[in-house]
C-alpha atoms as a PDB file:
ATOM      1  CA  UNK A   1     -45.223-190.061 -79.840  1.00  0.00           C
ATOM      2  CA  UNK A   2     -44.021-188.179 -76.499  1.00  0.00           C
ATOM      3  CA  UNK A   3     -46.337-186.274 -75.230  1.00  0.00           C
ATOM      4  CA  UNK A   4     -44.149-184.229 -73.648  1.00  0.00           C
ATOM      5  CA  UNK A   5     -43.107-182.632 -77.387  1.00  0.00           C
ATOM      6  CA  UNK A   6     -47.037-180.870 -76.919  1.00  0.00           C
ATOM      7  CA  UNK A   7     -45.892-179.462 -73.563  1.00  0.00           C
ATOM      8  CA  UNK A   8     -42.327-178.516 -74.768  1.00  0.00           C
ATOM      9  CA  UNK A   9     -43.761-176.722 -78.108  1.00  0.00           C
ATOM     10  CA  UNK A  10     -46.264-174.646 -75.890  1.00  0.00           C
ATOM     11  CA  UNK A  11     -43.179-173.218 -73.300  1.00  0.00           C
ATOM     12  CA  UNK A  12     -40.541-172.800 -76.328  1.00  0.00           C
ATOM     13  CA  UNK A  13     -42.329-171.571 -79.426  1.00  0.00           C
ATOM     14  CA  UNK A  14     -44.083-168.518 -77.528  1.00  0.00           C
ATOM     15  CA  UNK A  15     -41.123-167.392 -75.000  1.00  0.00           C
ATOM     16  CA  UNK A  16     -39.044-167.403 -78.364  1.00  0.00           C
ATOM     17  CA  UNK A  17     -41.466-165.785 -80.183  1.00  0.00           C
ATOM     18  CA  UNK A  18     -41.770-162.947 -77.770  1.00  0.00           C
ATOM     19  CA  UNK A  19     -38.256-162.357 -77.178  1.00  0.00           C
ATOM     20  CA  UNK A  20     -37.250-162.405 -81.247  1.00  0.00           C
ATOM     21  CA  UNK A  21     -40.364-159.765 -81.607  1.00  0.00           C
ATOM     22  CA  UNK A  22     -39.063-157.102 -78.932  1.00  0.00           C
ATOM     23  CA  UNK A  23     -35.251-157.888 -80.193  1.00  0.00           C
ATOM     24  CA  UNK A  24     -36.175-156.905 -83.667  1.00  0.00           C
ATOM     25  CA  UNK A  25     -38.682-153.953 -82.719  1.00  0.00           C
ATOM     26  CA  UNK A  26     -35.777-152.648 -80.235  1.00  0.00           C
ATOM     27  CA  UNK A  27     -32.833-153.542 -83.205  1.00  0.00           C
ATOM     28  CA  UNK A  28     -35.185-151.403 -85.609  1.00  0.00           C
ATOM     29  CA  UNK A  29     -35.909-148.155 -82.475  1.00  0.00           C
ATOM     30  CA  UNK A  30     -39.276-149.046 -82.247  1.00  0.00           C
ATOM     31  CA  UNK A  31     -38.892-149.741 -79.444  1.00  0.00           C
ATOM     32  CA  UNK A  32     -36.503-148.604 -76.329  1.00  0.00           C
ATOM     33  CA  UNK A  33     -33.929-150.890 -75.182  1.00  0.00           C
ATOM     34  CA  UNK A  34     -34.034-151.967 -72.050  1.00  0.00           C
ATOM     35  CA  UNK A  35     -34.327-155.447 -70.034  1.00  0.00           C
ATOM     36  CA  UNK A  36     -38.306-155.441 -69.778  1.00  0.00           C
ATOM     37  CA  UNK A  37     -38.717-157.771 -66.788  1.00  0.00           C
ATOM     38  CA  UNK A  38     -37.083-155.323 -64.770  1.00  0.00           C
ATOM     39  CA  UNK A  39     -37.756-151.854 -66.453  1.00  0.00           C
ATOM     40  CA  UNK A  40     -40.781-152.463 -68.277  1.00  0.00           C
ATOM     41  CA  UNK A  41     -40.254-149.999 -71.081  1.00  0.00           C
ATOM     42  CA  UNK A  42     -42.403-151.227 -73.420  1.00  0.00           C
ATOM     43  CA  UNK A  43     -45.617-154.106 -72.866  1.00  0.00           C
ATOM     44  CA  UNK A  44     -45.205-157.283 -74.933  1.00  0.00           C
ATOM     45  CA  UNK A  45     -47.959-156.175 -77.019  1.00  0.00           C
ATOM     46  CA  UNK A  46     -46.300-153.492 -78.560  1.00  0.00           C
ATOM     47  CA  UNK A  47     -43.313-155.140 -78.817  1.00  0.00           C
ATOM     48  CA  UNK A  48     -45.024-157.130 -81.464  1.00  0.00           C
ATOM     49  CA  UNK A  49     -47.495-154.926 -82.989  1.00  0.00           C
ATOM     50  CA  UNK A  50     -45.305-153.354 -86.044  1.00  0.00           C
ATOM     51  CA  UNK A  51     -43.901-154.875 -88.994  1.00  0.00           C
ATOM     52  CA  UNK A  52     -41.388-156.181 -89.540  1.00  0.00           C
ATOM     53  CA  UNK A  53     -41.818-158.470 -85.604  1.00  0.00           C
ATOM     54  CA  UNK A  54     -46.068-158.949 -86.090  1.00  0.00           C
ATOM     55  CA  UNK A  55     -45.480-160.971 -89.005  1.00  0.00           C
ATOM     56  CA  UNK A  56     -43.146-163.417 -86.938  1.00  0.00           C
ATOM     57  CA  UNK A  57     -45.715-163.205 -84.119  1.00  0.00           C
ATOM     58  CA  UNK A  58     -48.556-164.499 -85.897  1.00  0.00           C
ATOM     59  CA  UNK A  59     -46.948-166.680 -87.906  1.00  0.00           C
ATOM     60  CA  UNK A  60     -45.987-168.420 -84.547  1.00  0.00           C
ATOM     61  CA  UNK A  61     -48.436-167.650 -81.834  1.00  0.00           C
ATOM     62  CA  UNK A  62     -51.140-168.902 -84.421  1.00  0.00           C
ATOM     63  CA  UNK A  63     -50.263-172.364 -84.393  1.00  0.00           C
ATOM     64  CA  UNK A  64     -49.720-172.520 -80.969  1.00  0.00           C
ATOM     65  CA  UNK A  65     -52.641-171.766 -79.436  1.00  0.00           C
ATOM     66  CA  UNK A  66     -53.935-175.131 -81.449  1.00  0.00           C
ATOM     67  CA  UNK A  67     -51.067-176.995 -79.627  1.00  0.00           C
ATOM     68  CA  UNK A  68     -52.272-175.681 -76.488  1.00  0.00           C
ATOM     69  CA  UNK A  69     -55.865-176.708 -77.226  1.00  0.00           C
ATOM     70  CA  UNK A  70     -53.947-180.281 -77.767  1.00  0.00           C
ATOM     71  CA  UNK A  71     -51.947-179.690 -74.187  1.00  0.00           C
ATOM     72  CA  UNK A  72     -55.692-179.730 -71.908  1.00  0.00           C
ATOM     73  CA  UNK A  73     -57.218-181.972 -73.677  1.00  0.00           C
ATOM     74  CA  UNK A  74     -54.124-184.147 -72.625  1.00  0.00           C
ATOM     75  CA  UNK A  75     -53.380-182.989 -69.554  1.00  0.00           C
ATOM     76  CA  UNK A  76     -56.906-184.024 -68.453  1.00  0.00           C
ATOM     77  CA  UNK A  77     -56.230-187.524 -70.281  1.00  0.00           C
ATOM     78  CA  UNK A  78     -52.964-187.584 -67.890  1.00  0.00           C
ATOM     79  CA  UNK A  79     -54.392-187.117 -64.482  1.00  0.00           C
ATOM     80  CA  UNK A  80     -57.378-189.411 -65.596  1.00  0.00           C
ATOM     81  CA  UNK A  81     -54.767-191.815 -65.521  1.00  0.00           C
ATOM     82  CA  UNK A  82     -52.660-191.403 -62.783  1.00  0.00           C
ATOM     83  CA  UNK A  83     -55.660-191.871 -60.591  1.00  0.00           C
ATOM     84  CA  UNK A  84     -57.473-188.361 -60.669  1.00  0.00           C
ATOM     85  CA  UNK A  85     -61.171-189.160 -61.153  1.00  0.00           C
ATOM     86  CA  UNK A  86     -62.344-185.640 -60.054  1.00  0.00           C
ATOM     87  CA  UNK A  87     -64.839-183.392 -61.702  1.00  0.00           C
ATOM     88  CA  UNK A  88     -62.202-180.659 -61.801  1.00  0.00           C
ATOM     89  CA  UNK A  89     -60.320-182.219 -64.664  1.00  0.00           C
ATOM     90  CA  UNK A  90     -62.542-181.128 -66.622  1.00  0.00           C
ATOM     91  CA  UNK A  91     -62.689-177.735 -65.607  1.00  0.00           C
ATOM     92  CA  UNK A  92     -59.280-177.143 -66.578  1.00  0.00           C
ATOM     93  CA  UNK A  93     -59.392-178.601 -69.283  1.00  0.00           C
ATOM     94  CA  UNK A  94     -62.552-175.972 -70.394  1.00  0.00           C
ATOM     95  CA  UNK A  95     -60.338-173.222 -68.862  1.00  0.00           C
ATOM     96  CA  UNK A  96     -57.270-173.613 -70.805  1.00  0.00           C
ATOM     97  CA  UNK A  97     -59.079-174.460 -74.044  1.00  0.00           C
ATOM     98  CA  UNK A  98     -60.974-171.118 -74.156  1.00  0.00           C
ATOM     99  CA  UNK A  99     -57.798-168.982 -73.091  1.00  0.00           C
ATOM    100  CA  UNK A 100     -55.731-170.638 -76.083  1.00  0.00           C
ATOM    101  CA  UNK A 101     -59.036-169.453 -77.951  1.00  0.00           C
ATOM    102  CA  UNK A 102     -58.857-165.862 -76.902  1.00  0.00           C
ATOM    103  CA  UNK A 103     -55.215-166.000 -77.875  1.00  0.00           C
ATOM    104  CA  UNK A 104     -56.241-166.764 -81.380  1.00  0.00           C
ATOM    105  CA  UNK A 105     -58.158-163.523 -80.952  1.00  0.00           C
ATOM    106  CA  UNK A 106     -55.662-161.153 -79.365  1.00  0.00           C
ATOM    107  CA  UNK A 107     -53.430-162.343 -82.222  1.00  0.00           C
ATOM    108  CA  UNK A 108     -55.328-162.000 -85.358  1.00  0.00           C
ATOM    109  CA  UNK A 109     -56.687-158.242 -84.027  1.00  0.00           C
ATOM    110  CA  UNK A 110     -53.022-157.266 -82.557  1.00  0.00           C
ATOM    111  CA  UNK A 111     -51.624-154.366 -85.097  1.00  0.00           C
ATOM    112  CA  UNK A 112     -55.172-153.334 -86.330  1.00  0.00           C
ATOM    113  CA  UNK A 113     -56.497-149.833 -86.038  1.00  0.00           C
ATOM    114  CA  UNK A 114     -60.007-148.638 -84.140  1.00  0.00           C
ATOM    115  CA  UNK A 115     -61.650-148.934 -80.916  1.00  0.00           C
ATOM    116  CA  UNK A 116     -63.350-152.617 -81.755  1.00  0.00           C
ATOM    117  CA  UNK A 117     -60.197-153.448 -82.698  1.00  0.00           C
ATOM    118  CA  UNK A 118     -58.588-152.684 -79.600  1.00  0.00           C
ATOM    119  CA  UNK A 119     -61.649-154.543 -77.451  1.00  0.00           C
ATOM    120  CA  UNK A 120     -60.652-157.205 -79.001  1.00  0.00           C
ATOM    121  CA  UNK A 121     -56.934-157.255 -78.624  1.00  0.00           C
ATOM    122  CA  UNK A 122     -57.763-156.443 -74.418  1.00  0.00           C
ATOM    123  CA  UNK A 123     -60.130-158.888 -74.061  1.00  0.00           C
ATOM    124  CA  UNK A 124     -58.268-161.710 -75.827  1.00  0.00           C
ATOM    125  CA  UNK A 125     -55.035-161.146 -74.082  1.00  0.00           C
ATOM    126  CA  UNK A 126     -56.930-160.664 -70.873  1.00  0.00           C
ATOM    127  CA  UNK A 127     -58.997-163.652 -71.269  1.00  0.00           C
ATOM    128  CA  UNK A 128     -55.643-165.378 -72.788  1.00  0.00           C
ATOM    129  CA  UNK A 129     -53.723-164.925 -69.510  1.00  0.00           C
ATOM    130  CA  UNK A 130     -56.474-165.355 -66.854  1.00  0.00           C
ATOM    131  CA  UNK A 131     -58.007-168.299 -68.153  1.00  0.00           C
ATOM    132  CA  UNK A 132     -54.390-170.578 -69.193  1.00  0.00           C
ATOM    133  CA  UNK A 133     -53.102-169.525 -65.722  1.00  0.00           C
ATOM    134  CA  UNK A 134     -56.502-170.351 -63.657  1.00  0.00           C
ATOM    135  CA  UNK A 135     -56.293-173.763 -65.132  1.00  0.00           C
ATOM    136  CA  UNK A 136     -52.363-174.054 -64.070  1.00  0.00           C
ATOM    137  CA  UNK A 137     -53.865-173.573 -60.983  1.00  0.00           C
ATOM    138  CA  UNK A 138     -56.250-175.784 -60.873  1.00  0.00           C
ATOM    139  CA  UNK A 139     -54.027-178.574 -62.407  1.00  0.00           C
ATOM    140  CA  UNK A 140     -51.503-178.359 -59.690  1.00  0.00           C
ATOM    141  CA  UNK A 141     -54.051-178.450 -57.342  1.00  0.00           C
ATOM    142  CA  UNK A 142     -54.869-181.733 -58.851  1.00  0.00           C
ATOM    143  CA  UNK A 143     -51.364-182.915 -58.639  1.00  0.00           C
ATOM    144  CA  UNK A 144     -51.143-182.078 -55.270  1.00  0.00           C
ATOM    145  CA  UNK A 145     -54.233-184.044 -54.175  1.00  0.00           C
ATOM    146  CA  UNK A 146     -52.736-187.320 -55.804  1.00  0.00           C
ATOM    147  CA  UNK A 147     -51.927-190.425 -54.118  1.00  0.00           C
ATOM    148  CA  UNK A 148     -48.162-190.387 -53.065  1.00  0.00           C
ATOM    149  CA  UNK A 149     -46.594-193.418 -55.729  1.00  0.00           C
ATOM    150  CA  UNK A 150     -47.966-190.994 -58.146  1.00  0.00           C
ATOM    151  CA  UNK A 151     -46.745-187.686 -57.215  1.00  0.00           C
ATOM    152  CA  UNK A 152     -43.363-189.996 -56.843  1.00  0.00           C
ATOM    153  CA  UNK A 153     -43.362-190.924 -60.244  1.00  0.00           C
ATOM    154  CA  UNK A 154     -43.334-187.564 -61.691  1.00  0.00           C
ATOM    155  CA  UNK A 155     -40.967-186.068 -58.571  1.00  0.00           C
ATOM    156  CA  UNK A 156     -42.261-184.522 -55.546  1.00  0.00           C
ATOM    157  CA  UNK A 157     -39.652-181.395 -56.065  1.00  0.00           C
ATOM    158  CA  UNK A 158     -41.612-181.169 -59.393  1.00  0.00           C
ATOM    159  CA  UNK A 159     -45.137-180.857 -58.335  1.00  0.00           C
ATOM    160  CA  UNK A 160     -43.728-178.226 -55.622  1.00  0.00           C
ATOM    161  CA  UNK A 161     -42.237-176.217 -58.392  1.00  0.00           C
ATOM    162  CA  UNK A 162     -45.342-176.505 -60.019  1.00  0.00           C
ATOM    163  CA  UNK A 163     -47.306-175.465 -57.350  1.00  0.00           C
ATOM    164  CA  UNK A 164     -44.853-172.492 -56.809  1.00  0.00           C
ATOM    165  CA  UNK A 165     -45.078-171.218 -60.146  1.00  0.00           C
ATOM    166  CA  UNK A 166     -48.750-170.785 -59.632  1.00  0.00           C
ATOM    167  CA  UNK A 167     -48.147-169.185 -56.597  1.00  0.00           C
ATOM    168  CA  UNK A 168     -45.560-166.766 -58.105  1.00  0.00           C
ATOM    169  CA  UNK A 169     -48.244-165.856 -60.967  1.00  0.00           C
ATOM    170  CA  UNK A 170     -50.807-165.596 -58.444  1.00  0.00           C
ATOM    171  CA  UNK A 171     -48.821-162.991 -56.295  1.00  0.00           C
ATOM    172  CA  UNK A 172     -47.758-161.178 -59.543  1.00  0.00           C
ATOM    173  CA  UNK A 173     -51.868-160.874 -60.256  1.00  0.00           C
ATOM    174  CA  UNK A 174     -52.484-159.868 -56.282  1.00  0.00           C
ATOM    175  CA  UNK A 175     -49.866-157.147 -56.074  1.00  0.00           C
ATOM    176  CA  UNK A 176     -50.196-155.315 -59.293  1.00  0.00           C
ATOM    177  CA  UNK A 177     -52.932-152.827 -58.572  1.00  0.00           C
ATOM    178  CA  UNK A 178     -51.764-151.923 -55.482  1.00  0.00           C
ATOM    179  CA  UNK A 179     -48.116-151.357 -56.686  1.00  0.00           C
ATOM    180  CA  UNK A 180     -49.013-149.116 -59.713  1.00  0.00           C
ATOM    181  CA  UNK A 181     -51.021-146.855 -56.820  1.00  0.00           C
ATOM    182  CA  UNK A 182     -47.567-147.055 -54.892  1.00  0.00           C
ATOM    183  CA  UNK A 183     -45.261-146.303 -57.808  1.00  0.00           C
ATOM    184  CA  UNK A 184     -47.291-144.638 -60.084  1.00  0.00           C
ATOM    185  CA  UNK A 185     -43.722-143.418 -62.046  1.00  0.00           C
ATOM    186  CA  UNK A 186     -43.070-147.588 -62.694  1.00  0.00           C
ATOM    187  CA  UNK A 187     -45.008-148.796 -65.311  1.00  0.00           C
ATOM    188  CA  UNK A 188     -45.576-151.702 -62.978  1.00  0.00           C
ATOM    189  CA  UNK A 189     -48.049-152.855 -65.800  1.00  0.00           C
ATOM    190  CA  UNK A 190     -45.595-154.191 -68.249  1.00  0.00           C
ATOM    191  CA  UNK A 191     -42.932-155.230 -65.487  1.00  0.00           C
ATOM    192  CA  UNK A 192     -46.199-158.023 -64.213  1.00  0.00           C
ATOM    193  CA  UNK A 193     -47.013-158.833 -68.166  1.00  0.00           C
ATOM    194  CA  UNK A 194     -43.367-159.421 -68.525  1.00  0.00           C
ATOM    195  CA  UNK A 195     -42.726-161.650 -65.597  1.00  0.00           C
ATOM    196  CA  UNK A 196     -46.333-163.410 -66.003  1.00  0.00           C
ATOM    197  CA  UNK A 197     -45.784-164.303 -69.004  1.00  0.00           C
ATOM    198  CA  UNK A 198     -42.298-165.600 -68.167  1.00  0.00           C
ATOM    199  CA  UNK A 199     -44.024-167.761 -65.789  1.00  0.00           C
ATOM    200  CA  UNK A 200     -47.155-169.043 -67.366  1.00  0.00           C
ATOM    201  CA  UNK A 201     -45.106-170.605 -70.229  1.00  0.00           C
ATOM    202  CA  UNK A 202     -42.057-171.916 -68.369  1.00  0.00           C
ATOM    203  CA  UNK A 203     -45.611-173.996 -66.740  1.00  0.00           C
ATOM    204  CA  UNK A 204     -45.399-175.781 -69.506  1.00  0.00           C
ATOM    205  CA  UNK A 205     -41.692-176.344 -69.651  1.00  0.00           C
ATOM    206  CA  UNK A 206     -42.363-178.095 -65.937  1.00  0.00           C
ATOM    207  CA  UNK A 207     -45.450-180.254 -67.340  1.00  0.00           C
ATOM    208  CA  UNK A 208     -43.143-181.288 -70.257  1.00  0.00           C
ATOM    209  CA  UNK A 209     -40.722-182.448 -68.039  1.00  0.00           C
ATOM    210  CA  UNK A 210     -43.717-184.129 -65.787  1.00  0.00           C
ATOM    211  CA  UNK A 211     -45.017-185.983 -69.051  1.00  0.00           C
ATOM    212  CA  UNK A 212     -41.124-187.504 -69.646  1.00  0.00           C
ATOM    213  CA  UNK A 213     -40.811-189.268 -66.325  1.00  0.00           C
ATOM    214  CA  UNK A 214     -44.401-190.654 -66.708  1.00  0.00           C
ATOM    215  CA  UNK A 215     -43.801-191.991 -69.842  1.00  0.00           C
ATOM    216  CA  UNK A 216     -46.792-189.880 -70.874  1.00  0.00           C
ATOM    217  CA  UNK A 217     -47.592-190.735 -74.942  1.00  0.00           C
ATOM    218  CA  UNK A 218     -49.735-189.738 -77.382  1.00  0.00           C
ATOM    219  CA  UNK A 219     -51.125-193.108 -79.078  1.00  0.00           C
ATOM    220  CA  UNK A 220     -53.863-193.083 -82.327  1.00  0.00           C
ATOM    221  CA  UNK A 221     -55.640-196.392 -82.486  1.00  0.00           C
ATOM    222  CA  UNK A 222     -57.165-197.579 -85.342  1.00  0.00           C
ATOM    223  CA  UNK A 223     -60.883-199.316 -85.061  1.00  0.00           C
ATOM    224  CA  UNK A 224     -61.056-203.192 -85.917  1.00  0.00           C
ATOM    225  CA  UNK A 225     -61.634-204.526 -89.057  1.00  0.00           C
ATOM    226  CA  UNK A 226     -65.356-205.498 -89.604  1.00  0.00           C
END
């Protein structure tokens, strides 16, 4: 099996499932209508907090944070072998693992009522983001430090755009306390979320494509008969 199916599900599955969420809470006035990235009129969270959109949220985001547990564990796999001894793979590997855990907690606590409630639903989003975009970080840092044939075999232009979505996420984390002091009127909050988490997933979109021109597989072997 491709490996780069893991990679593909974890970009697709939640960029659809956020954009069919806010399309139904908007086609039902929810919420308002506008184009979020730029206007941020409502954050993704309550775009998929009500019925009829939760139901599609969980059903989707549920599974997926299991395929992104999958997605480190091979990503670490894949820059063991393209020559990447270093300590750090594993690292990012323990990063990304426990934000796709702290999705599963945002997810299953999104909708509910009270103040533990809505601990849980910060932290796990929080947690969710910081921790799956830290280890993007650190894996294109990775990339970057690997010998040349192998940064040729998955495309130099690649590992830049990798690197540059990183960068992008990282300037979208640096700049959005300052700007809500500067615009207080913007709700510069859910215009960041928005784009972030734009960002973040299209990450994976890149390492699927990465995992195609390696020939990057998924293999199970079976142990030899005694």
């Amino acid at each position: 099996m491709r490996a780069s199916w893991i990679a593909l599900l974890c970009w697709v599955v939640p960029t659809l499932a956020v954009f069919i969420a806010y399309g139904i809470s908007a086609g039902t006035g929810q919420v308002p209508t506008c184009f979020p990235f730029l206007e941020g009129c409502t954050s993704i969270s309550g775009a998929a907090r009500r019925d009829p959109s939760i139901h599609l949220f969980r059903a989707t985001m549920l599974p997926t944070a299991s395929v992104m547990v999958a997605y480190w564990i091979l990503a670490r796999a894949w820059l063991g072998q393209l020559g990447d001894a270093g300590r750090s793979r594993d690292w990012l590997a323990g990063l990304g693992i426990v934000g796709a855990l702290f999705l599963i907690l945002y997810v299953v606590f999104l909708g509910t009522d009270g103040q533990a409630y809505e601990l849980m639903r910060r932290y796990g989003v929080t947690v969710y983001f910081a921790f799956t975009a830290l280890a993007q970080l650190l894996l294109s840092a990775r990339l970057r430090r690997l010998p040349q044939a192998a940064q040729g075999r998955i495309g130099v232009g690649l590992v830049r755009a990798k690197v540059g979505f990183g960068a992008a996420m990282l300037i979208l984390g640096l700049v959005n306390v300052p700007a809500k002091n500067f615009f207080p009127e913007l709700p510069v909050d859910n215009m960041a979320a928005w784009n972030f988490a734009l960002l973040m997933h299209g990450y994976f979109g890149l390492t699927a494509l990465a995992w195609r021109r390696t020939a990057y597989r998924v293999s199970a072997a079976l142990p030899p008969a005694s």
